[in-house]
Protein backbone atom coordinates (compact mmCIF):
# COMPACT_ATOMS: atom_id res chain seq x y z
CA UNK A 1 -101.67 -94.36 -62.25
CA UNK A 2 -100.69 -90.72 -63.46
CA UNK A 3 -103.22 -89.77 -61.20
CA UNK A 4 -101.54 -91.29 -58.41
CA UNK A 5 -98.36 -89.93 -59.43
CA UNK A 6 -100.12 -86.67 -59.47
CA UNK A 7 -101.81 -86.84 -56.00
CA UNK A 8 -98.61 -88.24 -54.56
CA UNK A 9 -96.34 -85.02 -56.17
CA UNK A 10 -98.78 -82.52 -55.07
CA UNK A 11 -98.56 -84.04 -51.41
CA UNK A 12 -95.23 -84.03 -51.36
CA UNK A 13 -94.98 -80.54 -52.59
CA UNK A 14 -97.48 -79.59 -50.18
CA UNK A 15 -95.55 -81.59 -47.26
CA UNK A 16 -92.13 -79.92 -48.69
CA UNK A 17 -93.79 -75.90 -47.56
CA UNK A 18 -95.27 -77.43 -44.58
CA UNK A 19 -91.60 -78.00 -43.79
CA UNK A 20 -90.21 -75.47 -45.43
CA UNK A 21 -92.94 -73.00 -43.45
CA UNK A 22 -92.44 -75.12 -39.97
CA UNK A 23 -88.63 -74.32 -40.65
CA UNK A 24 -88.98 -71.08 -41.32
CA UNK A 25 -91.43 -70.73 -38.15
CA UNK A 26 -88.67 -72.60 -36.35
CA UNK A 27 -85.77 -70.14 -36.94
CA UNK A 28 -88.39 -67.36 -36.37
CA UNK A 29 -88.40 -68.85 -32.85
CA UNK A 30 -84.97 -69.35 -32.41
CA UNK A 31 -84.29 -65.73 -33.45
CA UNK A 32 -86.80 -64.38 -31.46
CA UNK A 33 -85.38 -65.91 -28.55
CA UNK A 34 -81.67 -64.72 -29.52
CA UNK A 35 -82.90 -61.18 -29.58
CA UNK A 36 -85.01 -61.57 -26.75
CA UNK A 37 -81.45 -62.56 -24.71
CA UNK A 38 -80.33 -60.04 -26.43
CA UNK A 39 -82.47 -57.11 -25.93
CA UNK A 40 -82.33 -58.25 -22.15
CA UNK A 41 -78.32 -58.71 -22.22
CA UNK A 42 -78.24 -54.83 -23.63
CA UNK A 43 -80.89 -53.79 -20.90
CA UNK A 44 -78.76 -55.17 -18.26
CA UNK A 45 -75.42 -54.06 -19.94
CA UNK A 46 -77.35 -50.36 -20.09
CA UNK A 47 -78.59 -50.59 -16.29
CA UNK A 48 -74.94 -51.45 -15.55
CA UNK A 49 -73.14 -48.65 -16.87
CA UNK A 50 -76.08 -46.39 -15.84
CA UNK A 51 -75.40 -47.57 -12.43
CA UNK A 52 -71.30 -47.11 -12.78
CA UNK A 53 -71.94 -43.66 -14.31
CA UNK A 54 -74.18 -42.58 -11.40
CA UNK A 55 -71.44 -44.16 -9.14
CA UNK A 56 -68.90 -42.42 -11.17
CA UNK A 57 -71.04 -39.17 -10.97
CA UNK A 58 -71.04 -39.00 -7.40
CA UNK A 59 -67.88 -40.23 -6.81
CA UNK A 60 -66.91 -37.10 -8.78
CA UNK A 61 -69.09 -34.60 -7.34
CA UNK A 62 -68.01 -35.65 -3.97
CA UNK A 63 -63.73 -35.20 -4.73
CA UNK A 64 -65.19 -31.87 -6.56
CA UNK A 65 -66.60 -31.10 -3.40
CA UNK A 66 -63.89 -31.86 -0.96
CA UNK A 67 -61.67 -29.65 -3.49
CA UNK A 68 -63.84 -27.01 -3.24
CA UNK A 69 -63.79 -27.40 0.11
CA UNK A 70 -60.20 -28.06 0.78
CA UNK A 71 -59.71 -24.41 -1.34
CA UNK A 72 -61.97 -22.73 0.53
CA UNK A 73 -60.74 -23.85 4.03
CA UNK A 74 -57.06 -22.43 2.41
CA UNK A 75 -59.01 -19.59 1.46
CA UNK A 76 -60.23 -19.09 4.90
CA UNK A 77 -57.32 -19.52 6.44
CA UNK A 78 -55.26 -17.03 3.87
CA UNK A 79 -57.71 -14.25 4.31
CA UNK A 80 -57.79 -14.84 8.21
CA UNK A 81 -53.82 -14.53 7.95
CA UNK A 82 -53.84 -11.39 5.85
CA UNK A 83 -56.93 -10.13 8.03
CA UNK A 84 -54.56 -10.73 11.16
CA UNK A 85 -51.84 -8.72 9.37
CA UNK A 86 -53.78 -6.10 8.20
CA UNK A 87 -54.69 -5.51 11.93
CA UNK A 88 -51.16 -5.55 12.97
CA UNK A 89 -50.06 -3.42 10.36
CA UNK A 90 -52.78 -1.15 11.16
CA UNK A 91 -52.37 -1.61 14.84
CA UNK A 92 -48.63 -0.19 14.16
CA UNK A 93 -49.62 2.62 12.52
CA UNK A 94 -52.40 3.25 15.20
CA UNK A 95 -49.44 3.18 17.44
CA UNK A 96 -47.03 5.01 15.39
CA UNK A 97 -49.69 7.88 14.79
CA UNK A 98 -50.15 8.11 18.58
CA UNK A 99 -46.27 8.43 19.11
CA UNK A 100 -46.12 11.52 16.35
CA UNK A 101 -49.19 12.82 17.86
CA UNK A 102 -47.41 12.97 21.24
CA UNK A 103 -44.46 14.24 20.08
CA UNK A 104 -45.97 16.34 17.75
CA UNK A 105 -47.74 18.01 20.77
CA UNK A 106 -44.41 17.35 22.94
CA UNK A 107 -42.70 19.55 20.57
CA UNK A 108 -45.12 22.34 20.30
CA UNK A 109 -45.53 22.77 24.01
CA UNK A 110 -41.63 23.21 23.78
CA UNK A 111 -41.91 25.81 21.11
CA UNK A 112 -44.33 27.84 22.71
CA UNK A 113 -41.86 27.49 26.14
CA UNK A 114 -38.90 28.67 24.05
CA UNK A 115 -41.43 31.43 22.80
CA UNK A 116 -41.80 32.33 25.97
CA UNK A 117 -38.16 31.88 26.80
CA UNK A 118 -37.03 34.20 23.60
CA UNK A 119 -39.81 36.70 24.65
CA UNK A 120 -38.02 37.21 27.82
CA UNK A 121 -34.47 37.44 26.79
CA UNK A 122 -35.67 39.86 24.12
CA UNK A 123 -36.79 42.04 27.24
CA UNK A 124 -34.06 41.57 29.41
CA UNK A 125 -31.66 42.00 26.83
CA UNK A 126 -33.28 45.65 26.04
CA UNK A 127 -33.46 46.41 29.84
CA UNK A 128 -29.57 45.48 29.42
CA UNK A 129 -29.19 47.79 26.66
CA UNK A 130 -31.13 50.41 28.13
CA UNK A 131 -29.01 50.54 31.46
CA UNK A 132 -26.09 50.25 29.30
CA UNK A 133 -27.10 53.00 27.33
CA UNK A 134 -27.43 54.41 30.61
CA UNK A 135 -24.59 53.56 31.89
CA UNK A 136 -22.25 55.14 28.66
CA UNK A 137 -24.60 58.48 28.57
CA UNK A 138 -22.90 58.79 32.13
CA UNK A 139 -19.78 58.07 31.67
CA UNK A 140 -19.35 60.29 28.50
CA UNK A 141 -20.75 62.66 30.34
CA UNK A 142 -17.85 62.45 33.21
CA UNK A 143 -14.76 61.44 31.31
CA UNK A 144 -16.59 64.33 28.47
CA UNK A 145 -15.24 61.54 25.69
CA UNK A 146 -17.14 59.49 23.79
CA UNK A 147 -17.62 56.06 23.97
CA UNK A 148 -15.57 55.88 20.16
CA UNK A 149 -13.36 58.62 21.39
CA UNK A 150 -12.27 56.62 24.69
CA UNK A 151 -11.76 53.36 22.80
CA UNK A 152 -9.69 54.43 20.29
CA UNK A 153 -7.48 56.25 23.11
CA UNK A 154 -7.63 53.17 25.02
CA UNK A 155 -6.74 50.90 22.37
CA UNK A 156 -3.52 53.18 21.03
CA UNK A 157 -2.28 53.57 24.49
CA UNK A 158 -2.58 49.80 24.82
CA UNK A 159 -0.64 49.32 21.48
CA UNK A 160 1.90 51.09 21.75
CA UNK A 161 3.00 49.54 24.91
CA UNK A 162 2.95 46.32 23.60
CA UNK A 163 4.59 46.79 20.23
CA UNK A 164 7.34 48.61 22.16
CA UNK A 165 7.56 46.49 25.64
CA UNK A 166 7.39 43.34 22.20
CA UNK A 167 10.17 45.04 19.95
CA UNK A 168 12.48 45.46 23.21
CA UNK A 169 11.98 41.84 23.91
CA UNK A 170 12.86 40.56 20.98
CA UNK A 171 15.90 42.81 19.93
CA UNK A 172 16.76 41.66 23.19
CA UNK A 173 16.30 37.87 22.66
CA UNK A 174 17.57 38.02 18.89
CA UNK A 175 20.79 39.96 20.10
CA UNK A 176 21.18 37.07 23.36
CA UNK A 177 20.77 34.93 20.89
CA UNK A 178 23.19 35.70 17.73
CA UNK A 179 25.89 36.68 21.02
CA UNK A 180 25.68 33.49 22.38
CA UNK A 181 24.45 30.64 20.61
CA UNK A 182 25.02 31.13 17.26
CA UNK A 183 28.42 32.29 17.77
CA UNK A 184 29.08 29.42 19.94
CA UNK A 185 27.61 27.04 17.44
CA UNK A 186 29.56 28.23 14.75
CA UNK A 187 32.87 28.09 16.50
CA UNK A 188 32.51 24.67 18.11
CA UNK A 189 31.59 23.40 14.24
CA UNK A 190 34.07 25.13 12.67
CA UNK A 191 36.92 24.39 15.17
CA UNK A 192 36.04 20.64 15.39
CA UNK A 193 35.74 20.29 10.82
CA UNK A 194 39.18 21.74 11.18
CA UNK A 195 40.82 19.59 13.69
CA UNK A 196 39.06 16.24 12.31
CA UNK A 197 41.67 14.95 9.31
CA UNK A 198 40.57 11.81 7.75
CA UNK A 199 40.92 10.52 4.32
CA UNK A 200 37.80 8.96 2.48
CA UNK A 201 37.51 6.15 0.10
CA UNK A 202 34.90 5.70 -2.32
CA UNK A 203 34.38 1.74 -2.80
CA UNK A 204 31.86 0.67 -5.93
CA UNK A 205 30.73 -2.53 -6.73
CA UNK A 206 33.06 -3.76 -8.90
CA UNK A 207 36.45 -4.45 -8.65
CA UNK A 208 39.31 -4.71 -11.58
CA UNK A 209 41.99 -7.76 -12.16
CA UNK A 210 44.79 -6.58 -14.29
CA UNK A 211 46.66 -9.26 -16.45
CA UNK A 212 49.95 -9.83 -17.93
CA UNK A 213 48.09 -10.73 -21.29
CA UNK A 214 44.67 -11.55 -22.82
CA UNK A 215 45.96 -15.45 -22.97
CA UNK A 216 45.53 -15.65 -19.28
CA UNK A 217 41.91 -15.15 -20.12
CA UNK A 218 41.98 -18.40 -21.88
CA UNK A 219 43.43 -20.34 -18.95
CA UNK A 220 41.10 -18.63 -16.31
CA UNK A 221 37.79 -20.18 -18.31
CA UNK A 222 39.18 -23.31 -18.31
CA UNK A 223 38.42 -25.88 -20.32
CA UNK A 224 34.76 -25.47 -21.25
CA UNK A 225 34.64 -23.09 -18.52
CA UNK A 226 35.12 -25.37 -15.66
CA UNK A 227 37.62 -22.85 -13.90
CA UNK A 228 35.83 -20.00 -14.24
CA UNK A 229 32.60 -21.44 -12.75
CA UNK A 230 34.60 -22.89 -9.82
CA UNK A 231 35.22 -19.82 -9.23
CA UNK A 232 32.53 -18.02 -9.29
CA UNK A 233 30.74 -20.97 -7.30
CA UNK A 234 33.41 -20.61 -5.00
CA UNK A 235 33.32 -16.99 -4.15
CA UNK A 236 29.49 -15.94 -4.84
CA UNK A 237 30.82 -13.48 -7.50
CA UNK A 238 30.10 -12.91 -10.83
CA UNK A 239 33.44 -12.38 -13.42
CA UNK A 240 33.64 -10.32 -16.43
CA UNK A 241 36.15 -11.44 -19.18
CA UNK A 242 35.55 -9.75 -22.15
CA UNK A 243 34.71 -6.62 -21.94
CA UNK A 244 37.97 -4.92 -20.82
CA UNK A 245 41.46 -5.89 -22.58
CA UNK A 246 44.23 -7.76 -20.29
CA UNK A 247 41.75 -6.97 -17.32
CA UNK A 248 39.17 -8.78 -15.43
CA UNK A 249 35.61 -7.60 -14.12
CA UNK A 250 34.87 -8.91 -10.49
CA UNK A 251 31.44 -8.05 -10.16
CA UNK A 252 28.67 -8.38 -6.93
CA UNK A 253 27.16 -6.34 -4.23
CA UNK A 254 29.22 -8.21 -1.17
CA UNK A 255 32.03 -6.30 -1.48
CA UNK A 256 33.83 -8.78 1.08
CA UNK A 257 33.29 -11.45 -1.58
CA UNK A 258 34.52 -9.13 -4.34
CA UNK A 259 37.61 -8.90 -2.26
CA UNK A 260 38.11 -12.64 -1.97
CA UNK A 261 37.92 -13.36 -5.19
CA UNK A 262 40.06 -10.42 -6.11
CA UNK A 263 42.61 -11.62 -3.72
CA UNK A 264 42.49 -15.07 -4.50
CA UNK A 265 42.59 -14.62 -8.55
CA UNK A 266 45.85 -12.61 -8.38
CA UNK A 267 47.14 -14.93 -6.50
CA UNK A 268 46.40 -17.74 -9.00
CA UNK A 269 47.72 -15.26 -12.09
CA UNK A 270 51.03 -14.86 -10.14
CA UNK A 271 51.10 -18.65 -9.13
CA UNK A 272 50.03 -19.83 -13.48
CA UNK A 273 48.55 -23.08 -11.90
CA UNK A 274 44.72 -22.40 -12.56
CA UNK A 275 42.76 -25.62 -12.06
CA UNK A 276 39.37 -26.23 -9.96
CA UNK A 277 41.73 -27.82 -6.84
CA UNK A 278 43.60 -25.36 -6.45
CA UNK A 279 41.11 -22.79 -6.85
CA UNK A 280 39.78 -24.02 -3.97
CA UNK A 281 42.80 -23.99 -2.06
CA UNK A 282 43.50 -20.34 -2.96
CA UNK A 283 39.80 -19.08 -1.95
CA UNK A 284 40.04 -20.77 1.06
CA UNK A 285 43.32 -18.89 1.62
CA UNK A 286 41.98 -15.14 0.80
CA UNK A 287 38.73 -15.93 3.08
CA UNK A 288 40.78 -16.26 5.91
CA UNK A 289 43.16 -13.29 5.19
CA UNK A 290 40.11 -11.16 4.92
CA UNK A 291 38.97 -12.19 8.15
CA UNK A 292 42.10 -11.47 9.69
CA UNK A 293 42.08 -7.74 7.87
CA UNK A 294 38.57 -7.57 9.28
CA UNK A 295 39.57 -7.68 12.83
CA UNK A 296 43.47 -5.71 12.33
CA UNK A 297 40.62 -3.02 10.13
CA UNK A 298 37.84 -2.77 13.64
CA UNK A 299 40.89 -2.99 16.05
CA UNK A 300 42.79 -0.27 14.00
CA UNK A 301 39.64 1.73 13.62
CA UNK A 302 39.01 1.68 17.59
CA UNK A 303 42.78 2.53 18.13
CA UNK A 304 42.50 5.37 16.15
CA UNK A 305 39.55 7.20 17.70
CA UNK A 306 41.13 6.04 21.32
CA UNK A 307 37.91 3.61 21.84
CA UNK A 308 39.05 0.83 24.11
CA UNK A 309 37.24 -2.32 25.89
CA UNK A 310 34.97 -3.35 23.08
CA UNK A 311 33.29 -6.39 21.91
CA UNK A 312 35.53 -8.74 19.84
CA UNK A 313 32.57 -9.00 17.64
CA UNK A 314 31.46 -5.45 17.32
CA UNK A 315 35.21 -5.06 16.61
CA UNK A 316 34.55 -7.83 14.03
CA UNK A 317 31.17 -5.88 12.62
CA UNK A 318 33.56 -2.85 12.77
CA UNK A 319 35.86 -4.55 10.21
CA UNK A 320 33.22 -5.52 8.03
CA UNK A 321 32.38 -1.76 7.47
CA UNK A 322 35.75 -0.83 5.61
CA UNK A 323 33.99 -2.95 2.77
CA UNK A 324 30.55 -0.99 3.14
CA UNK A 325 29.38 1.78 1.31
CA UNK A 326 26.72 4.75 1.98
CA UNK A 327 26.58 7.10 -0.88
CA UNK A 328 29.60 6.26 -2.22
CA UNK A 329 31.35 7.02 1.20
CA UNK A 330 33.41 4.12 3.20
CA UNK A 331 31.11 2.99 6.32
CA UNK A 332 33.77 2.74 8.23
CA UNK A 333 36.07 5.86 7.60
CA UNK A 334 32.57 7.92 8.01
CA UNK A 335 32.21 6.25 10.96
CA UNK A 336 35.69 7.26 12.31
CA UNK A 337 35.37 10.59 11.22
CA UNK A 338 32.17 10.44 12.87
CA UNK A 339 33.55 9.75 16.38
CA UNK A 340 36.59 12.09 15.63
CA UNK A 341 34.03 14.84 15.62
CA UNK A 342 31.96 13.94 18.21
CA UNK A 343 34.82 13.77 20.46
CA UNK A 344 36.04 17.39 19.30
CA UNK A 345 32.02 18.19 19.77
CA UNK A 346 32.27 17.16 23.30
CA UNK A 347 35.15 18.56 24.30
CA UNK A 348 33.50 21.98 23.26
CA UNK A 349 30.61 21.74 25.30
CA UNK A 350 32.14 19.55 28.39
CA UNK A 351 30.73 16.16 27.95
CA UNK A 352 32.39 13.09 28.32
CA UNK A 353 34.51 12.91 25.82
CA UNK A 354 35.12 9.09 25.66
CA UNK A 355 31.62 8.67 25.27
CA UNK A 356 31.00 10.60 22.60
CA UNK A 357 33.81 8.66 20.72
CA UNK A 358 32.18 5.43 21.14
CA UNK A 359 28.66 6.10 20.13
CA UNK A 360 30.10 8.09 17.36
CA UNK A 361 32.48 4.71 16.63
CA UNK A 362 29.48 2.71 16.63
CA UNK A 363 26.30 5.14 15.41
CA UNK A 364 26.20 3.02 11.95
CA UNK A 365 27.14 0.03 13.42
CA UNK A 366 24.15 -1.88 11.64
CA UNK A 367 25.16 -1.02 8.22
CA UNK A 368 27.68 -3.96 8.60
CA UNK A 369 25.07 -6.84 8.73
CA UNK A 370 21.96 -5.03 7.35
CA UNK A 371 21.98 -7.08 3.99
CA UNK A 372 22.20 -9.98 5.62
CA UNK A 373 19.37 -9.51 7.98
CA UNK A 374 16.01 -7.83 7.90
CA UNK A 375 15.25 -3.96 9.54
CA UNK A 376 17.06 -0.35 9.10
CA UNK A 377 20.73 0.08 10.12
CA UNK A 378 19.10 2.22 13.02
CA UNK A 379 17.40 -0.51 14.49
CA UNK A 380 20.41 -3.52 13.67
CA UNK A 381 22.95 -1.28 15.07
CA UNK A 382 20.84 -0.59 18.56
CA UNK A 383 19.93 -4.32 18.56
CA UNK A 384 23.98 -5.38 18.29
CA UNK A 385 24.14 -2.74 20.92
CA UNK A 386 22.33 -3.71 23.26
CA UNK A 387 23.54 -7.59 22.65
CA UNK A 388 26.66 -6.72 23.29
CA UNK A 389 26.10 -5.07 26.76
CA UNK A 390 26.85 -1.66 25.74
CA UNK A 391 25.17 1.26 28.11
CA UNK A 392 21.82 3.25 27.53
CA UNK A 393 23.31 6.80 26.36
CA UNK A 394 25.30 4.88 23.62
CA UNK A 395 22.40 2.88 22.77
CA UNK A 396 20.01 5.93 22.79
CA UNK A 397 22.68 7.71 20.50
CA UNK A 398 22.30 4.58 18.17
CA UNK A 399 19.13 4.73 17.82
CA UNK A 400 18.50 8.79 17.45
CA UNK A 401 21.00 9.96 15.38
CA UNK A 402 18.32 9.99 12.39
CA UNK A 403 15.61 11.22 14.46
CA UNK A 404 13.86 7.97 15.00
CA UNK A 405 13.94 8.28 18.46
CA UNK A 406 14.22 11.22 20.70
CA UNK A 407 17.54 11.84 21.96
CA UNK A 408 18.05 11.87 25.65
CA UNK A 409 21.70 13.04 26.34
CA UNK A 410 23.84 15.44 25.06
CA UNK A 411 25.64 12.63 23.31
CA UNK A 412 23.38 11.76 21.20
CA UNK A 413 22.23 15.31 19.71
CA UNK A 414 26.28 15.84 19.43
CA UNK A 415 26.50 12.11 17.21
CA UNK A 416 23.64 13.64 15.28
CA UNK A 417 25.34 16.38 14.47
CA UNK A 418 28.74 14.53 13.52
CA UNK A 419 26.78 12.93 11.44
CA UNK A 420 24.84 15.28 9.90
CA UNK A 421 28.03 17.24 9.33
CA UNK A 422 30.22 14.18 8.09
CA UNK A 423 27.71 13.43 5.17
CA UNK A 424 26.88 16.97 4.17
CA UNK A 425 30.53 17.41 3.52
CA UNK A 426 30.98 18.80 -0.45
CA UNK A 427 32.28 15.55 -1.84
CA UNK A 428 31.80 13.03 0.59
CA UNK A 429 28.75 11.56 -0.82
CA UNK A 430 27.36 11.20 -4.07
CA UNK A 431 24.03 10.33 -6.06
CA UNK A 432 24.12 6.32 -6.93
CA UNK A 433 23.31 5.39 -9.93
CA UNK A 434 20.31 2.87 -9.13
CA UNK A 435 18.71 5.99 -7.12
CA UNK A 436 19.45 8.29 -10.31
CA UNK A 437 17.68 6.10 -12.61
CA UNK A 438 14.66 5.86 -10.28
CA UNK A 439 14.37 9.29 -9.80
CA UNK A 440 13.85 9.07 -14.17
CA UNK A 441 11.70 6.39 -14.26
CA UNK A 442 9.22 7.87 -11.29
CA UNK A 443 9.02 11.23 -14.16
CA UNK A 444 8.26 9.13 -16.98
CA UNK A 445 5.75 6.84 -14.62
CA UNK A 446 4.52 10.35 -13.22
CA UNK A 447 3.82 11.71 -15.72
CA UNK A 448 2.01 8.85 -18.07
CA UNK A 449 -0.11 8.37 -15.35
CA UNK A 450 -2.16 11.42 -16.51
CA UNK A 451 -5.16 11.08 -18.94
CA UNK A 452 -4.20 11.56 -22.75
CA UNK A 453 -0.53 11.20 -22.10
CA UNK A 454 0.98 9.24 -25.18
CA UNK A 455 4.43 9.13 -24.07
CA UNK A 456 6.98 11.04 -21.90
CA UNK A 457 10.83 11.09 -22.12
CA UNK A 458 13.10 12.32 -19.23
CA UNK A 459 15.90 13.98 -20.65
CA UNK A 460 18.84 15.92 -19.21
CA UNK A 461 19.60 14.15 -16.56
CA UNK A 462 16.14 14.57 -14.99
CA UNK A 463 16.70 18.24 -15.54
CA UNK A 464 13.32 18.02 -18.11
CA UNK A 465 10.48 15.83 -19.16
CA UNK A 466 8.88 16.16 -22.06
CA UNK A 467 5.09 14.97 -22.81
CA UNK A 468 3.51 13.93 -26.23
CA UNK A 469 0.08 14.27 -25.67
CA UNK A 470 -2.85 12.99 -28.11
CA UNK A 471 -4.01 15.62 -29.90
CA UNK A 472 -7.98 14.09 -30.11
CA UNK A 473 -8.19 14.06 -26.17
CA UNK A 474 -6.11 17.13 -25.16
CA UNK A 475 -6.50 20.48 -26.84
CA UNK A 476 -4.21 23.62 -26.41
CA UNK A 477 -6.28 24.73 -23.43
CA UNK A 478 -5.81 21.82 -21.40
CA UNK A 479 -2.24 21.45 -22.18
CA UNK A 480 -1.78 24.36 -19.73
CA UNK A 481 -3.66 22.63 -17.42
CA UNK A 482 -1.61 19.36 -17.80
CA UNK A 483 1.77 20.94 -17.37
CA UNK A 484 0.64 22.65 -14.17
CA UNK A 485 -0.91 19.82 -12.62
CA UNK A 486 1.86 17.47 -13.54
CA UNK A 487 4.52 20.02 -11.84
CA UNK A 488 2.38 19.78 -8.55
CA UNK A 489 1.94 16.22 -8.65
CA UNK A 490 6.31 16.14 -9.58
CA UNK A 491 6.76 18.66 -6.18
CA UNK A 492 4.84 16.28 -3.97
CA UNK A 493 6.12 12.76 -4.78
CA UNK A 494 9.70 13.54 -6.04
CA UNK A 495 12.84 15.02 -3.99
CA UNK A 496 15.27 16.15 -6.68
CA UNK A 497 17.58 19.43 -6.95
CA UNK A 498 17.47 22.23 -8.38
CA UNK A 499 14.25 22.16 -10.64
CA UNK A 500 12.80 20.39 -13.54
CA UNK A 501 11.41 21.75 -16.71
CA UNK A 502 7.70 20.11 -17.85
CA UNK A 503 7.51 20.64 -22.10
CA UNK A 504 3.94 19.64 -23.16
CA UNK A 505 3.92 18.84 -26.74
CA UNK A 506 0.67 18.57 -28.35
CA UNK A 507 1.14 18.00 -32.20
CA UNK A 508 -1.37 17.23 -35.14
CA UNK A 509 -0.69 15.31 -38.48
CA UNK A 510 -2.41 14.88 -41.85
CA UNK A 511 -0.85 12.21 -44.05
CA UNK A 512 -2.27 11.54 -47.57
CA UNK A 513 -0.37 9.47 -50.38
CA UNK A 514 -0.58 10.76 -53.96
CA UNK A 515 -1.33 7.55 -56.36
C-alpha cells in the first residue's frame, strides 16, 4: 500500500514537470512566434522608413537642385545684365574717347593755323613798322621836327583853341543865361509871392468844447454814460471829459465828424436838454449844416480864384478840403493859394490864365476823399478829374505836379511850381507829430539792428542817439567802427535836418559784495 502511494506520488510528480516542461515548451513557442512577428514587424517598419528616407532624400536633392539651379539661371542672367552694361559703359567711353580724340586733333590743327596766322601778323606788323619808321624818318626830315617835337606843337595849338573857342562859349551861355532866365525866373516868382494874399489855417485833430461849469460834465455822461455813448455812436468821435477843466476833448481823424459833433454838443450845452433823443435830433441837425458849409466853402473857394462852370460835386470835394490837413496846412486854402499863384504864374509867361487857375484849384483835389478810398491823392484827384469831364491839360497838371508823370503843358510845370512854392513857404507847413516820432523810433530800430548793440536812446529831439554797447562783444577798436557804420547806414535810410550826433558808449563793471 505505501508502495502504491509511493509509485502513484512519484508519477504524479513526474507527470506535474512533464507539464510543467510542456508548458514551459509551450510559452517558448508562443514567444518565439511573438518575436518572430516581431522581428518581421521591425524589418518591415525599417524597410519603410528606409524607403521614405530615400524618398525624402531625393525629394530633397532634387528642390536643392532646382535652387541651385533657379540661382544660377539669376546668376546668369545678372552677370549677362552687368556684362551688357559694362559694354555700354565701355562702348560710351569708346565713343567719348573718339570725340576728345577728334577734337583734341580739331583743336591742334587750329593752333598750329593760328600759329601760322600770328606768324604772319608778327611780319606784317614789322613791315608796318618798318615803313612807318620810314615814313617818320621822312617826314622829320622835311618838316626838320621830330616826331615828339611836332606832337607836342600839334597838341598845344589844338588846346588852346579849344579851351579858348570853350571858355568863350560858356561865358557866353552863363552870361545868356543869368540875363535872361534867371532874372526872369526870379521876377515872375517874386512878383507873383507878393501879389498872392491869403491867410492859412492850421486845423489838428482835435477840437475843444468850452463849458459854463464842470457840472455840465455830469449831465453830458448821462446816466451810466448813456448820453455820452449816444454820442459818440452818433458822430464816430471819440470825447474827452476829464482831462481839461470846464472843457471838452472832441477827438478823431475825420475832421468833418469832429465838426459835427462840435457843432451839435454846443448846441445841446446852450439848449440844457441832453438826453439820447434829442441827441439825435441835434446831430442830425449839424450833419446837414456842414453839408451846406461844404458846398457855400467849394463855391466860395471857386469864386475867389474866379473858377467858374465846375462840377457840383468837385465843388462838393472842394468843400470837404477846408476840413483837410497836409502838414499842418488847410487843403483847401493851399489849394487857393495854389491857383492864385498859378494864375499870377501865367500871366507872367502868357498862358491861359483861366487855366492855370483851375488846375491849380483842383491839383490836390484827391486829398478830399483819399481816406476814404484806396491810392495817392495824385492818382484820386486825376481819377475825379477825369470823371467829371474835365480836359487833358488840367488832368495832366493833376497828375504831374509831384513828378509822377511828365508834364506836357506849360500849365502843369507852372502848378508845380505853385505848389512847390506854396508849401516851401517859412511857416506854412510843419513836422507832425506821428512822422516825428517815427523818424525816433527808425534811430533806435537802426541802430539796435547792429551786432552787440545793448540798447540805444534817441535823445534831443532826434538831434543824437546814443548806443550802449556790450563790452564782451565790442571792444574800443570796433566802437569806431560801429559809430561810422551806423552814421552811413542813418544817411541812407533816414531824411532828417540838419545832422545827428552817434555817442557809442562802451562801459565795463566789476561788482563784488563785502560779507
Amino acid at each position: 500500500m505505501e508502495w502504491y502511494f509511493i509509485v502513484g506520488a512519484a508519477s504524479f510528480a513526474i507527470a506535474a514537470v512533464i507539464f510543467w516542461f510542456a508548458g514551459i515548451a509551450n510559452h517558448k513557442k508562443k514567444y518565439e512566434s511573438k518575436v518572430g512577428t516581431a522581428e518581421e514587424r521591425s524589418k518591415q517598419i525599417i524597410e519603410e522608413a528606409l524607403k521614405t528616407a530615400e524618398q525624402k532624400k531625393r525629394e530633397a536633392l532634387l528642390e536643392a537642385k532646382e535652387e541651385n539651379l533657379k540661382a544660377k539661371n539669376e546668376l546668369e542672367k545678372e552677370y549677362k545684365e552687368r556684362r551688357a552694361e559694362c559694354q555700354r559703359i565701355e562702348r560710351r567711353i569708346m565713343s567719348k574717347e573718339e570725340a576728345i580724340d577728334k577734337k583734341a586733333e580739331t583743336l591742334e590743327k587750329r593752333d598750329q593755323r593760328m600759329a601760322q596766322k600770328e606768324a604772319e601778323l608778327d611780319r606784317v606788323r614789322a613791315e608796318v613798322a618798318a615803313s612807318h619808321q620810314e615814313q617818320l624818318k621822312e617826314l622829320e626830315r622835311i618838316s626838320g621836327l621830330t616826331s615828339d617835337q611836332a606832337k607836342e606843337y600839334l597838341f598845344k595849338s589844338v588846346e588852346e583853341d579849344v579851351k579858348h573857342e570853350t571858355a568863350v562859349m560858356i561865358k557866353e551861355l552863363e552870361t545868356q543865361a543869368k540875363d535872361e532866365a534867371e532874372k526872369k525866373a526870379k521876377d515872375i516868382i517874386v512878383t507873383a509871392i507878393q501879389r498872392c494874399a491869403a491867410d492859412h489855417v492850421a486845423e489838428s485833430t482835435i477840437s475843444v468844447v468850452q463849458l459854463p461849469n464842470d457840472e455840465m460834465k455830469g449831465r453830458i455822461i448821462g446816466r451810466e454814460g448813456r448820453n455820452i455813448r449816444t454820442l459818440e455812436t452818433m458822430t464816430g468821435v471819440e470825447l474827452i471829459i476829464d482831462d481839461t477843466p470846464e472843457a471838452v476833448v472832441l477827438s478823431g481823424f475825420d475832421p468833418i465828424r469832429r465838426e459835427v459833433a462840435r457843432i451839435a454838443l454846443e448846441r445841446l450845452i446852450a439848449d440844457g436838454r441832453i438826453h439820447p433823443a434829442r441827441i439825435e435830433e441835434m446831430v442830425e441837425k449839424a450833419q446837414k449844416e456842414v453839408e451846406t458849409m461844404i458846398r457855400e466853402e467849394g463855391e466860395n473857394a471857386a469864386l475867389e480864384c474866379g473858377v467858374h462852370g465846375l462840377h457840383p460835386e468837385l465843388i462838393k470835394l472842394l468843400g470837404r478840403m477846408k476840413f483837410r490837413t497836409s502838414y499842418g496846412q488847410n487843403a483847401l486854402k493851399h489849394s487857393i493859394e495854389v491857383a492864385n499863384l498859378s494864375g499870377l504864374l501865367a500871366s507872367e509867361v502868357g498862358v491861359d490864365v483861366k487855366t492855370a487857375k483851375r488846375a491849380g484849384l483842383l491839383h490836390d483835389i484827391g486829398k478830399s476823399v483819399d481816406h476814404e478810398q484806396e491810392g495817392t491823392h495824385v492818382q484820386l484827384g486825376a481819377d475825379l478829374c477825369r470823371k467829371y469831364k474835365e480836359n487833358a491839360t488840367i488832368i495832366n497838371a493833376v497828375e504831374a505836379h509831384h513828378g509822377d508823370v511828365e508834364p506836357q503843358s506849360l500849365v502843369a510845370w507852372i502848378v508845380q511850381a505853385a505848389d512847390t512854392i506854396s508849401a516851401a513857404r517859412p511857416g506854412a507847413r510843419r513836422e507832425t507829430l506821428e512822422a516825428y516820432t517815427q523818424r525816433l523810433r527808425q534811430l533806435e530800430d537802426i541802430s539796435n539792428s547792429f551786432k552787440g548793440v545793448d540798447k540805444s536812446f534817441a535823445i534831443q529831439a532826434g538831434r543824437e542817439v546814443r548806443v550802449m554797447v556790450i563790452p564782451e562783444q565790442i571792444n574800443d577798436d570796433e566802437m569806431v567802427l560801429l559809430a561810422r557804420d551806423l552814421s552811413k547806414k542813418i544817411e541812407a535810410e533816414l531824411e532828417y535836418p540838419g545832422q545827428i550826433k552817434i555817442n557809442v558808449i562802451r562801459e565795463s563793471r566789476a561788482i563784488e559784495y563785502a560779507k
